[in-house]
N, C-alpha and C. Protein backbone atom coordinates (compact mmCIF):
# COMPACT_ATOMS: atom_id res chain seq x y z
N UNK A 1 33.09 4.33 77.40
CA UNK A 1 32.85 4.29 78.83
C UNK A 1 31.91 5.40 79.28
N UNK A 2 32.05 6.46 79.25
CA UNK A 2 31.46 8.01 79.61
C UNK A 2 30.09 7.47 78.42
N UNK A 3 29.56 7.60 77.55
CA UNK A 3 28.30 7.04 77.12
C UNK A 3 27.69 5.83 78.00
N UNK A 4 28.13 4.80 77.78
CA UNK A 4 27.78 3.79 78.73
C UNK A 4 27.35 4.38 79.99
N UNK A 5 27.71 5.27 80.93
CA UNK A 5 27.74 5.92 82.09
C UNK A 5 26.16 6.33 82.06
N UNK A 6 26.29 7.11 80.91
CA UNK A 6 25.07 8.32 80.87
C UNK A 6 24.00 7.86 80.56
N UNK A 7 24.45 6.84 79.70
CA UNK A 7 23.18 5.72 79.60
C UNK A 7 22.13 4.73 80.80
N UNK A 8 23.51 4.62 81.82
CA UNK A 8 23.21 3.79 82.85
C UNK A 8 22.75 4.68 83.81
N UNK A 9 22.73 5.83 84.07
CA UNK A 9 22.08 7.09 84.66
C UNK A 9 20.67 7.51 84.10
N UNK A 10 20.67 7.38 83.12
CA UNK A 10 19.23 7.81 82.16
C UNK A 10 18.37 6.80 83.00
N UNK A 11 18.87 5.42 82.75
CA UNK A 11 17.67 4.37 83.05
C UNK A 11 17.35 4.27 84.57
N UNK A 12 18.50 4.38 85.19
CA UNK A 12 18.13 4.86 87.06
C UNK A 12 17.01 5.61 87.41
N UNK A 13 17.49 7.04 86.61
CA UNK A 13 16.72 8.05 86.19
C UNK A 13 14.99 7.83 86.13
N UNK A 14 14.83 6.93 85.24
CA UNK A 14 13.10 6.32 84.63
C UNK A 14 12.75 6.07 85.45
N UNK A 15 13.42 4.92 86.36
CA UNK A 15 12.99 3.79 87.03
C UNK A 15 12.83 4.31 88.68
N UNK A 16 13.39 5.33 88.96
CA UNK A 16 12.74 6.05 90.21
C UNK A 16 11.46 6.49 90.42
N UNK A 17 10.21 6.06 90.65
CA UNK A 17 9.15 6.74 90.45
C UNK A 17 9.11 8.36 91.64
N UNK A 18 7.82 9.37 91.61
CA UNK A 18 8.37 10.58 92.23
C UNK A 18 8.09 10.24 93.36
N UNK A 19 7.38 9.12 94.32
CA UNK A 19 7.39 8.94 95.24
C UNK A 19 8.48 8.49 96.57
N UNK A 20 9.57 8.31 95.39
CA UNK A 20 11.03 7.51 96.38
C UNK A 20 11.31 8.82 97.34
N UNK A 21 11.95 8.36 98.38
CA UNK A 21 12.44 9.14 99.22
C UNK A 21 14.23 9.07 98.57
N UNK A 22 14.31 10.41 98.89
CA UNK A 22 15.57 10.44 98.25
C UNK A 22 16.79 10.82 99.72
N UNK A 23 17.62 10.52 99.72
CA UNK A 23 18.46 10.72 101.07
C UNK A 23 19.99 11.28 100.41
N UNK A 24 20.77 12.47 100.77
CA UNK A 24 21.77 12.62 100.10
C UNK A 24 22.93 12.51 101.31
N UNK A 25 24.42 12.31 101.79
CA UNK A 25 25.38 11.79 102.74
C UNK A 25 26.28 12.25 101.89
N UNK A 26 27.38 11.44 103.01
CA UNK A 26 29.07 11.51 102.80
C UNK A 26 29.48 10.13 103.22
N UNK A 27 30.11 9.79 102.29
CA UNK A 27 30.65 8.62 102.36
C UNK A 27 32.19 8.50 102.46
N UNK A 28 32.67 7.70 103.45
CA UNK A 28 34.13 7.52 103.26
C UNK A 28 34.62 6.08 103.75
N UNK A 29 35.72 5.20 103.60
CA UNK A 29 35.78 3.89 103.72
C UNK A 29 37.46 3.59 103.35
N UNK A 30 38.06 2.55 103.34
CA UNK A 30 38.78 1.68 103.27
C UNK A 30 39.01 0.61 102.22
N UNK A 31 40.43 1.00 101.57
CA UNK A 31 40.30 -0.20 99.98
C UNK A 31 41.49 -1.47 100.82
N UNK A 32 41.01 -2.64 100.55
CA UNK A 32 41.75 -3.37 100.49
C UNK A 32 42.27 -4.20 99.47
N UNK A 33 43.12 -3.75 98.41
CA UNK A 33 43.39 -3.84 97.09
C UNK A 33 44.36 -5.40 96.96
N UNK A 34 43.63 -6.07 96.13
CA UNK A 34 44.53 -7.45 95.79
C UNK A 34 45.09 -7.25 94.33
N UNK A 35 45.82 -7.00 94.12
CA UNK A 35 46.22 -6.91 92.68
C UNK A 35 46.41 -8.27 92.20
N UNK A 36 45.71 -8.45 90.72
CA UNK A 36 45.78 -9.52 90.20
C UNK A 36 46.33 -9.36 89.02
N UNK A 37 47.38 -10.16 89.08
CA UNK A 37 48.49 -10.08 88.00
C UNK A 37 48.74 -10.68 86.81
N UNK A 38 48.32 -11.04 85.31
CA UNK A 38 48.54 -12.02 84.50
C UNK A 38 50.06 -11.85 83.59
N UNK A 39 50.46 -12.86 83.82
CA UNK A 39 52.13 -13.21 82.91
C UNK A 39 53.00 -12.79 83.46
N UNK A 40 52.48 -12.09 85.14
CA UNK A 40 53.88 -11.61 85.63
C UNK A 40 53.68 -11.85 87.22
N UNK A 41 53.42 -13.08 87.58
CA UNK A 41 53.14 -13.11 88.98
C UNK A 41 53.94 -13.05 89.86
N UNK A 42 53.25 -12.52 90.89
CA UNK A 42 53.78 -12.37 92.01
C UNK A 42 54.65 -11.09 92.23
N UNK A 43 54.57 -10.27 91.11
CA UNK A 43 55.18 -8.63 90.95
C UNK A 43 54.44 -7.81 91.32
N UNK A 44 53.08 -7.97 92.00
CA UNK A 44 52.75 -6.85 92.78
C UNK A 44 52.45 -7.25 93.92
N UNK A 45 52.13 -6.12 95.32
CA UNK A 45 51.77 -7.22 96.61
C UNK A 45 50.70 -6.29 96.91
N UNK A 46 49.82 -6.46 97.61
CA UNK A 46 48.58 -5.72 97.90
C UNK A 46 48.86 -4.63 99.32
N UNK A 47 48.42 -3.37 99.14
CA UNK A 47 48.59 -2.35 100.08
C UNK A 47 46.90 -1.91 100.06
N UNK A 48 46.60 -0.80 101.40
CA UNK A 48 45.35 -0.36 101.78
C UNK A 48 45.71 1.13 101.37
N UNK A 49 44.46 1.22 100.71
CA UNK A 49 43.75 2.58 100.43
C UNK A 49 42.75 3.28 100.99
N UNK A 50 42.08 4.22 100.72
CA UNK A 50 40.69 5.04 100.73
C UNK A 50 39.97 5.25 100.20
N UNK A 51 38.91 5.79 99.99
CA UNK A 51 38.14 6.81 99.60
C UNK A 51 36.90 7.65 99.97
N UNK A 52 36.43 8.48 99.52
CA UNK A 52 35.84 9.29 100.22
C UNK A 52 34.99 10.43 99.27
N UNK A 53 33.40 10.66 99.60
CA UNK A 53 33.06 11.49 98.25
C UNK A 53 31.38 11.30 98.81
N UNK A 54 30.48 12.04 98.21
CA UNK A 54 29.00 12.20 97.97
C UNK A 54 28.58 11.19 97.77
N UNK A 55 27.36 10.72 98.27
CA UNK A 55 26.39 9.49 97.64
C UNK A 55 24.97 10.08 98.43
N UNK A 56 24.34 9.61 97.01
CA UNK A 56 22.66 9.85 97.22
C UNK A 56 22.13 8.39 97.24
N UNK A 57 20.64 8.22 98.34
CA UNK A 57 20.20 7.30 98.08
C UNK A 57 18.68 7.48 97.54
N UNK A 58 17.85 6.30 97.02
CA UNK A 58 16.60 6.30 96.57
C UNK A 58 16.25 4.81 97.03
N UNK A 59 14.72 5.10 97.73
CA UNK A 59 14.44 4.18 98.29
C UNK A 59 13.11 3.94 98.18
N UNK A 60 12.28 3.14 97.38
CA UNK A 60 11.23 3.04 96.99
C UNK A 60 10.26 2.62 97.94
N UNK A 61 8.92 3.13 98.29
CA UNK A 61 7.90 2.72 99.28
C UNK A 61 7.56 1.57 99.74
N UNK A 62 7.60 1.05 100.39
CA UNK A 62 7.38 -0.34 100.73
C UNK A 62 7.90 -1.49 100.49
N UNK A 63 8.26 -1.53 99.15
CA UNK A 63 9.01 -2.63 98.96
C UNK A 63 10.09 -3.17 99.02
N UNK A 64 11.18 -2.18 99.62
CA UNK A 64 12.42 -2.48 100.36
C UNK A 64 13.57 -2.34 98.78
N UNK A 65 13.01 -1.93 98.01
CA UNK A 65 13.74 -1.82 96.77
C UNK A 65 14.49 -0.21 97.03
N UNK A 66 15.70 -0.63 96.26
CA UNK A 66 15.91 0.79 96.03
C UNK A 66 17.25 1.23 95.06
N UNK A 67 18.41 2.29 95.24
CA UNK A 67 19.56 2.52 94.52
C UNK A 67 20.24 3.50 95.89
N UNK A 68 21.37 3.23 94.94
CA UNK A 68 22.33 4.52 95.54
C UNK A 68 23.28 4.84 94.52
N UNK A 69 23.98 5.89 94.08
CA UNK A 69 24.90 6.06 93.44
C UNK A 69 25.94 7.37 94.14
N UNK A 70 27.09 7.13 94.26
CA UNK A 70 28.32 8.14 94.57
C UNK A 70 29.21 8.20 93.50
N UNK A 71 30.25 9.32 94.15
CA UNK A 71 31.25 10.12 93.28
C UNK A 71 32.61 9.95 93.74
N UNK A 72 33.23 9.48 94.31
CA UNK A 72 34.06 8.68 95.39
C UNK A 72 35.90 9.18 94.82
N UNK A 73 36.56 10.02 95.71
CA UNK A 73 37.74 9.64 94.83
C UNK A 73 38.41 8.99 95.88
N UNK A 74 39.18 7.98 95.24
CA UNK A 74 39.40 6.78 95.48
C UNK A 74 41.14 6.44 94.88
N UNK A 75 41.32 5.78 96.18
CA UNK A 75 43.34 5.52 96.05
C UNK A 75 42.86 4.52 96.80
N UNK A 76 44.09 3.62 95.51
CA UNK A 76 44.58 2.00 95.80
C UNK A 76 46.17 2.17 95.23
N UNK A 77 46.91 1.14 95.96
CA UNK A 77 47.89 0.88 96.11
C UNK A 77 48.32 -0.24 95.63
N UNK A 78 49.32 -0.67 94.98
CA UNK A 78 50.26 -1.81 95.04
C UNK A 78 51.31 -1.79 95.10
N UNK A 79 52.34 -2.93 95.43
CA UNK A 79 53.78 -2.82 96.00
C UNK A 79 54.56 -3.58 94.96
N UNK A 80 55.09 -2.61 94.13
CA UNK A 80 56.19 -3.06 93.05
C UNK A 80 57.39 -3.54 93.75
N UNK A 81 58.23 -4.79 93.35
CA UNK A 81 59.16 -5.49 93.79
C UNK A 81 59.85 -5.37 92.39
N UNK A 82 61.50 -4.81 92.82
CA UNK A 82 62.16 -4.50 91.92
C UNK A 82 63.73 -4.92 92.52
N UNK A 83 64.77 -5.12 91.45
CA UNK A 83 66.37 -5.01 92.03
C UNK A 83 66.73 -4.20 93.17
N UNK A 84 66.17 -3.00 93.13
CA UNK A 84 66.77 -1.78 93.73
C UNK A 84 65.65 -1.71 95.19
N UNK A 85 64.78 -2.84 95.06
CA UNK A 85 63.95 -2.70 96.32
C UNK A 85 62.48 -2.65 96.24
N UNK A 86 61.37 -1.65 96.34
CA UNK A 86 60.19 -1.80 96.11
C UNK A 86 59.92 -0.75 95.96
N UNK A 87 58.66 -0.52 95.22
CA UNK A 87 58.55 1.14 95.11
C UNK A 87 56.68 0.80 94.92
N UNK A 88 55.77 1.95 95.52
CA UNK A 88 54.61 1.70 95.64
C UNK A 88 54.07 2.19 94.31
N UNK A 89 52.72 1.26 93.68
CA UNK A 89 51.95 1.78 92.68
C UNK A 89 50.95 2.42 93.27
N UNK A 90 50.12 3.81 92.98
CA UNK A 90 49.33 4.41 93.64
C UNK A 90 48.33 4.68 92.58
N UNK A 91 47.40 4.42 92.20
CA UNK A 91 45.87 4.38 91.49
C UNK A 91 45.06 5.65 91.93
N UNK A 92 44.84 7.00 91.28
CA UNK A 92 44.02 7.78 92.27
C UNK A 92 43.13 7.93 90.82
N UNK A 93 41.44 7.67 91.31
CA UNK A 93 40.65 7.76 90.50
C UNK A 93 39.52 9.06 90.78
N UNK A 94 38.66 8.44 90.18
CA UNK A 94 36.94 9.24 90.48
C UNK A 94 35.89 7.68 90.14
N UNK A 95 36.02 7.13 91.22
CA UNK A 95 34.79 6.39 91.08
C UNK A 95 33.34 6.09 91.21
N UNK A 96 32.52 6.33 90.09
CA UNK A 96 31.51 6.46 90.26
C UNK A 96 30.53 5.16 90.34
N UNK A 97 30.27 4.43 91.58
CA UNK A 97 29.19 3.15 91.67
C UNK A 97 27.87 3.36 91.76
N UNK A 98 27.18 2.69 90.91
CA UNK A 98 25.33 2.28 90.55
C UNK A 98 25.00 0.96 91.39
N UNK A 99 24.63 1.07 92.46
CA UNK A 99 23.99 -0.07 92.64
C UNK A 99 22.65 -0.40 92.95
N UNK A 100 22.15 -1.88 92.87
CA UNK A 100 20.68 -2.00 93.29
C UNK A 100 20.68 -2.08 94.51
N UNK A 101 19.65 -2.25 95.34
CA UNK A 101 20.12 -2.48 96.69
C UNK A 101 18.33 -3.04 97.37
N UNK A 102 18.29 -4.10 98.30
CA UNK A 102 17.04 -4.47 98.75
C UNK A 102 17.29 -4.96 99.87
N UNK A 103 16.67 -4.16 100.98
CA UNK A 103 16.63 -4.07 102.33
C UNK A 103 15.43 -4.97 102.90
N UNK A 104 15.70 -5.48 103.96
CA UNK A 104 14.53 -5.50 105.14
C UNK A 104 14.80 -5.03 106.67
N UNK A 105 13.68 -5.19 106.90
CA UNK A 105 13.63 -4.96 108.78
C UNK A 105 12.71 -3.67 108.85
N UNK A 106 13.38 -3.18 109.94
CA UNK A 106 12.31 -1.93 110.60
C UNK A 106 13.43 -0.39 110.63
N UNK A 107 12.71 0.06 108.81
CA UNK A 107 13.78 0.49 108.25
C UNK A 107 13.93 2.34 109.10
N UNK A 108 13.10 2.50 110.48
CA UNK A 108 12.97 3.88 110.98
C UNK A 108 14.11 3.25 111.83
N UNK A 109 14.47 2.18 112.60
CA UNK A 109 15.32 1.56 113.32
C UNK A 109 16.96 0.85 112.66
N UNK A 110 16.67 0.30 112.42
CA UNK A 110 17.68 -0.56 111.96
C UNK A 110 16.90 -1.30 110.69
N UNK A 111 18.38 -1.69 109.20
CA UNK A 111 17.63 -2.05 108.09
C UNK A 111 18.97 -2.77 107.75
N UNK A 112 18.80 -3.84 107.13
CA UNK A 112 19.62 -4.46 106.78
C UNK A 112 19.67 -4.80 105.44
N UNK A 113 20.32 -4.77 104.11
CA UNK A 113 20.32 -4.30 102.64
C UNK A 113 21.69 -5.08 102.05
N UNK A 114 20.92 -5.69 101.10
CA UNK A 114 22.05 -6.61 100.09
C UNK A 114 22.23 -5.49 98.98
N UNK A 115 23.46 -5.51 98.38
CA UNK A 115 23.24 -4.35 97.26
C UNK A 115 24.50 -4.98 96.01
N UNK A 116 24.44 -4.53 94.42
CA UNK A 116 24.81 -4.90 93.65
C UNK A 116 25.23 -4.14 92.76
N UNK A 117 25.69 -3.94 91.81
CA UNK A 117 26.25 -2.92 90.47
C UNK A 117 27.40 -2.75 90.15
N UNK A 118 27.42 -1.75 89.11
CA UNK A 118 28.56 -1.40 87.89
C UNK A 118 29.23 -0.59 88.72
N UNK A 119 30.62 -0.08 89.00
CA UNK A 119 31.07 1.07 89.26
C UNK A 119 32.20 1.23 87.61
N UNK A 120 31.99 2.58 87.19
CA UNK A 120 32.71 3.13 86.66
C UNK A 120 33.88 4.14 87.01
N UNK A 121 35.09 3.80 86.60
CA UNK A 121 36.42 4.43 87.33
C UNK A 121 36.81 5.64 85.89
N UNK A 122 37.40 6.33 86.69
CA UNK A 122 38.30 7.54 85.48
C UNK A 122 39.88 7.93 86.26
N UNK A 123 40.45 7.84 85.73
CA UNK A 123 41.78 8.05 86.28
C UNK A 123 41.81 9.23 86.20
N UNK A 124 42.52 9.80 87.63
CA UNK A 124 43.08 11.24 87.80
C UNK A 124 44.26 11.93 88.26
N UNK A 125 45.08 10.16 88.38
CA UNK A 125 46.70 10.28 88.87
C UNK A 125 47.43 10.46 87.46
N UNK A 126 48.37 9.79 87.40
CA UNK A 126 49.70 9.84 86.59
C UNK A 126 49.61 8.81 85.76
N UNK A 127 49.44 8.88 84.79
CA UNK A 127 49.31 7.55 83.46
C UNK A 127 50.52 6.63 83.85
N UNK A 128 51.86 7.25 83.75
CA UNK A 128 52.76 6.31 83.92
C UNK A 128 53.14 6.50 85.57
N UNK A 129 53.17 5.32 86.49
CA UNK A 129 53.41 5.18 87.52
C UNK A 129 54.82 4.68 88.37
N UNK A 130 55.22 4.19 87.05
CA UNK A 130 56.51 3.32 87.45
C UNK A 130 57.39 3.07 86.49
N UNK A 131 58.68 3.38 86.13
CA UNK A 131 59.54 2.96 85.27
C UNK A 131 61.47 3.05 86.02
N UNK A 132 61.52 1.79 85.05
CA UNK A 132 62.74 1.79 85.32
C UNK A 132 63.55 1.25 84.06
N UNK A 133 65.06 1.88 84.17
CA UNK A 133 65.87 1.37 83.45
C UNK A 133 67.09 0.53 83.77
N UNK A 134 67.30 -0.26 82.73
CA UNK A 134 68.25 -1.28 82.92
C UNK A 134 69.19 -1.19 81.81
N UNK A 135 70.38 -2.28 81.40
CA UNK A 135 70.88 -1.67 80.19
C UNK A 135 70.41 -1.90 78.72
N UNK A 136 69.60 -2.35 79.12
CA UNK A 136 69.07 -2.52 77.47
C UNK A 136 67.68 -2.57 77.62
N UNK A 137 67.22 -2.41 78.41
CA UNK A 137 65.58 -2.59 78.68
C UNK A 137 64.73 -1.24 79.21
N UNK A 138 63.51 -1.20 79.24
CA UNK A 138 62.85 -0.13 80.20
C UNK A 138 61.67 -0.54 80.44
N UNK A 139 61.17 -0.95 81.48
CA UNK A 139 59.92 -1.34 81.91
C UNK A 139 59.15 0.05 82.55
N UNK A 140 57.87 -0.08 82.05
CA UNK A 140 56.78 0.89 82.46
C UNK A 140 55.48 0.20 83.10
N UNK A 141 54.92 0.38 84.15
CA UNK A 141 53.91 0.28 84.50
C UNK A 141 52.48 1.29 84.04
N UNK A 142 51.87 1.25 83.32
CA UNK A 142 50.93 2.08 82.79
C UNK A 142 49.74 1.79 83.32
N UNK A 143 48.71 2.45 83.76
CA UNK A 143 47.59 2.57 84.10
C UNK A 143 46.30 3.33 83.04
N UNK A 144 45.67 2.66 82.79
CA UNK A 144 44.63 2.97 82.10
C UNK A 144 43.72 3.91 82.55
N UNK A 145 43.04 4.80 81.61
CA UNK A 145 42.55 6.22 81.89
C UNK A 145 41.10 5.92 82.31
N UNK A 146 40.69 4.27 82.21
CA UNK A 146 39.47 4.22 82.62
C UNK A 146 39.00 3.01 82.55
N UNK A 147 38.07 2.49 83.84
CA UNK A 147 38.25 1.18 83.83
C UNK A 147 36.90 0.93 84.65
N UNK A 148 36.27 -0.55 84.54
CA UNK A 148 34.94 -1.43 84.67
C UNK A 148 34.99 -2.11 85.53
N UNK A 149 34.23 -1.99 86.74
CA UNK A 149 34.15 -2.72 88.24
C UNK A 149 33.13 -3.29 87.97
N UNK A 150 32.42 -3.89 89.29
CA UNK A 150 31.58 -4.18 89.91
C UNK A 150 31.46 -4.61 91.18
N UNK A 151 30.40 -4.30 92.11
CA UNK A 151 30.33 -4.55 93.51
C UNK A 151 29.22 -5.68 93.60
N UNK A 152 29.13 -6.18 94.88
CA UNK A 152 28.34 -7.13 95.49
C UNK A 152 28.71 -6.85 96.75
N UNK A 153 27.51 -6.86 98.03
CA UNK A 153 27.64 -6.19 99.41
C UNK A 153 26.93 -6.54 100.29
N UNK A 154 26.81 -6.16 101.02
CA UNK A 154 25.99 -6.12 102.13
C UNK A 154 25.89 -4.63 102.90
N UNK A 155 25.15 -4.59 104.15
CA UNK A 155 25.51 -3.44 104.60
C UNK A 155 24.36 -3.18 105.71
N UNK A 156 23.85 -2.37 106.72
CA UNK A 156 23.16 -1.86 107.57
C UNK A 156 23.13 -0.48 108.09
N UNK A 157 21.33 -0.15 107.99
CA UNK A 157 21.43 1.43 108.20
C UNK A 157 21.35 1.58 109.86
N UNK A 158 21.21 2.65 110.37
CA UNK A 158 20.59 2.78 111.92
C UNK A 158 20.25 3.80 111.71
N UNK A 159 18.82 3.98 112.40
CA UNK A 159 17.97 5.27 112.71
C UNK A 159 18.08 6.18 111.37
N UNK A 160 18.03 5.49 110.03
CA UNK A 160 17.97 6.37 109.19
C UNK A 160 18.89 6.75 108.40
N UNK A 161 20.13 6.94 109.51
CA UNK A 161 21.02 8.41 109.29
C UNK A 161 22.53 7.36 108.90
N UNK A 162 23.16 6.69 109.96
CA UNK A 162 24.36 5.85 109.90
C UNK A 162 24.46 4.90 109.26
N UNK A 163 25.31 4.75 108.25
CA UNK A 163 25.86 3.50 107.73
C UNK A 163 26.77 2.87 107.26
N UNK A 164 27.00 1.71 107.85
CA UNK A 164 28.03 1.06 107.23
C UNK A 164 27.57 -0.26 106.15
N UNK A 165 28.82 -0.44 105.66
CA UNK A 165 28.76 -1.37 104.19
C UNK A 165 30.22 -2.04 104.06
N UNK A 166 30.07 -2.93 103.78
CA UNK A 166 31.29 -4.41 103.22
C UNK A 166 30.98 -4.92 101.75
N UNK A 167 31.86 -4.68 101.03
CA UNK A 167 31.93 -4.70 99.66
C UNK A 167 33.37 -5.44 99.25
N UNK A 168 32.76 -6.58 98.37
CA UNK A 168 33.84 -6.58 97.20
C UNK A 168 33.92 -5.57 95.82
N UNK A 169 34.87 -5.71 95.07
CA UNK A 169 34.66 -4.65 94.40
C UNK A 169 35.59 -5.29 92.90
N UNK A 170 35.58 -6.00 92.09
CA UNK A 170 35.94 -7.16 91.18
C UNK A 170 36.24 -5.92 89.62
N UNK A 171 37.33 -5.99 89.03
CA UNK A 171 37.69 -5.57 88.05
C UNK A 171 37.05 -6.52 87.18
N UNK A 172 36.15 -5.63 86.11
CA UNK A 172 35.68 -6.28 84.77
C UNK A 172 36.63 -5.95 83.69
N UNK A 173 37.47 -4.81 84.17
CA UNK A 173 38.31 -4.73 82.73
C UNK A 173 39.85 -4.75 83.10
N UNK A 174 40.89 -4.47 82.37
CA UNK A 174 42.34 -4.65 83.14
C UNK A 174 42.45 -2.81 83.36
N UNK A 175 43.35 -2.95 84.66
CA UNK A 175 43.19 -1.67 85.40
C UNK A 175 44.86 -0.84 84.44
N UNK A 176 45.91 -1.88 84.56
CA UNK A 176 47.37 -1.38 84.16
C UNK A 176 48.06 -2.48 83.05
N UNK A 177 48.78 -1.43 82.57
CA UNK A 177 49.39 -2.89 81.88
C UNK A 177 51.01 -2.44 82.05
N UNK A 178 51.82 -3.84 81.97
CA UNK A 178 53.18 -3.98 82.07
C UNK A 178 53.88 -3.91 80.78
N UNK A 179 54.43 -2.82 80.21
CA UNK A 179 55.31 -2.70 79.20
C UNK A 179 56.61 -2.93 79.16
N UNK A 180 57.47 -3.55 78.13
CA UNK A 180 58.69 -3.30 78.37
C UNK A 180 59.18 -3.03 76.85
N UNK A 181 60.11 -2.03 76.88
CA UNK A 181 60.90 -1.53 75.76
C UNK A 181 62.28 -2.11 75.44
N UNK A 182 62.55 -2.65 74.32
CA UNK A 182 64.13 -2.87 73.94
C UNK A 182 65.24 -1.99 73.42
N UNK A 183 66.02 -1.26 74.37
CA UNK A 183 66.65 0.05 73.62
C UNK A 183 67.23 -0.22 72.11
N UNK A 184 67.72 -1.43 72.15
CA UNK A 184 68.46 -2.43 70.68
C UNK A 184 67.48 -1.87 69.70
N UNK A 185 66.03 -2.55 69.85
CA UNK A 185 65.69 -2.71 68.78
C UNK A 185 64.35 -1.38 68.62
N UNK A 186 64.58 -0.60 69.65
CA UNK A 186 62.76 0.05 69.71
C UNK A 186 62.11 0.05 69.81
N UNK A 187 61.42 -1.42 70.15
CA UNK A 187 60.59 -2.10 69.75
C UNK A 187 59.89 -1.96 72.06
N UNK A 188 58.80 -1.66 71.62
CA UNK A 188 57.94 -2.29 72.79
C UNK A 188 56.55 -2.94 73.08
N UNK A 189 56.23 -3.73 73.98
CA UNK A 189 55.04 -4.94 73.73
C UNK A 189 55.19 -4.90 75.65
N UNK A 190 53.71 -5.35 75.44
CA UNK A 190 53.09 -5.73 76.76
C UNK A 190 53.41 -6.86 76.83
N UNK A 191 53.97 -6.97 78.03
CA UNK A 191 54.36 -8.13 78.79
C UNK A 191 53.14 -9.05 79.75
N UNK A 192 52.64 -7.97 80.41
CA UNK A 192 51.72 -8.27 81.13
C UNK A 192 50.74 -7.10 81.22
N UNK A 193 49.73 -7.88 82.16
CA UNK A 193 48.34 -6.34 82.95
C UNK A 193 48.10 -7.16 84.19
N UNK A 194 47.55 -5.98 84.54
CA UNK A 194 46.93 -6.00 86.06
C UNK A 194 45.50 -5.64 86.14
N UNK A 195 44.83 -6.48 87.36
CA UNK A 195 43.29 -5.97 87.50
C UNK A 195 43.86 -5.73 89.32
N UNK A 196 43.16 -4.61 89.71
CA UNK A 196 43.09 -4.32 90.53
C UNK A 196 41.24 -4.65 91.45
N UNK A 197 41.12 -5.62 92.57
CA UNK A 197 40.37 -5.96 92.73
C UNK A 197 40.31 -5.75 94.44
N UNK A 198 39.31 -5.18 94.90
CA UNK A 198 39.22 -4.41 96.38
C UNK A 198 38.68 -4.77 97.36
N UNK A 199 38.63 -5.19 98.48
CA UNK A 199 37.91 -5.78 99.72
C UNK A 199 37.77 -4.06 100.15
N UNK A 200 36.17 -3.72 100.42
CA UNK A 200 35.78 -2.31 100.49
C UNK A 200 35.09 -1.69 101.82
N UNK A 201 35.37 -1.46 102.93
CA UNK A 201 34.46 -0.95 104.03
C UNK A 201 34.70 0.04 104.08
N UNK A 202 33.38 1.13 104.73
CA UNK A 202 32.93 2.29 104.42
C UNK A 202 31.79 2.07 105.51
N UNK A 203 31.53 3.77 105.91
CA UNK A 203 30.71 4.08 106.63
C UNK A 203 30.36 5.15 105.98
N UNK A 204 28.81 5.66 106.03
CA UNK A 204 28.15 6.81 105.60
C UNK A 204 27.40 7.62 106.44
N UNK A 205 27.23 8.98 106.33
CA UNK A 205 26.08 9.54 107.41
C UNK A 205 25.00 10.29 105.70
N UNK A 206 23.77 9.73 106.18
CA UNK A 206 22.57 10.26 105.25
C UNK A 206 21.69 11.10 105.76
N UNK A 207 21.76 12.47 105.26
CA UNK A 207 21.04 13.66 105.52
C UNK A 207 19.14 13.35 105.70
């Protein structure tokens, strides 16, 4: 993952010529997390998150082409349903998104910009999030130390400086997985995983 990253930074890197205008902000926004569940449905329910963090933009001369990339740390939620009641899953990362992005209009005024890319996640909460015991069993909810998005968006600048953006935000890889242990035998196996997948708004101010 972290190679892949540095790799996908290198080539950003090339492909900026020195003429881009470069714009650096603060970004902060709203997760609306659907957890998608395989072999164990309907065991998580979707809760709202945040995040909030640095983003630079690059915006190439004339042709409405351009990038942005941020550093975002970022909490999503889901709602474990259990015997004893519900108890929340909480996701706190460092997400870092690459996207392309190609604007039009009258970009000193108002600009309007489709945008696309990889985001790469790193976990910075608690590996294990959830466990419980029963009499012969122990289920764990585990979260993976690092995991493969992608966005597709829209979005609009004003006067330069303000912006907002509407994003999906689609798990390419599985975010958690569902373990369960047999005290009998020792023995434990994944039951299930989870992709965690985000309905994303955000507003930015660009320096």
């Amino acid at each position: 993952m972290k190679k892949t990253l540095v790799m996908v930074l290198m080539v950003v890197a090339i492909a900026i010529p020195s003429k881009a205008q470069v714009k650096f902000g603060l970004q902060a926004g709203l997760n609306m997390t659907n957890p998608s569940v395989k072999d164990i449905e309907g065991s998580l329910k979707s809760r709202t998150g945040f995040f909030v963090g640095p983003t630079v933009q690059f915006s190439l001369p004339l042709i409405g082409l351009g990038f942005d990339a941020s550093a975002l740390y970022d909490q999503r939620e889901g709602k474990a349903s259990h015997e004893d009641g519900s108890t929340t899953l909480k996701a706190q990362s460092i997400q870092i998104p690459i996207n392309v992005r190609y604007g039009f209009g009258m970009a000193n005024l108002a600009e309007v910009f489709l945008f696309a890319g990889p985001q790469f996640g790193f976990n910075i909460g608690s590996d294990k999030t959830l466990s419980e015991e029963a009499n012969i069993a122990k289920s764990t909810w585990t979260l993976k130390s690092s995991n493969l998005s992608a966005n597709v968006g829209l979005g609009a600048t004003i006067l330069g400086h303000v912006q907002a953006k509407i994003n999906y935000n689609f798990a390419l890889s599985k975010t958690g997985e569902f373990k369960l242990k047999d005290f009998l035998t020792g023995k434990e196996k994944t039951e299930g995983n989870a992709k965690f997948n985000t309905w994303q708004v955000s507003v930015a101010y660009l320096f």
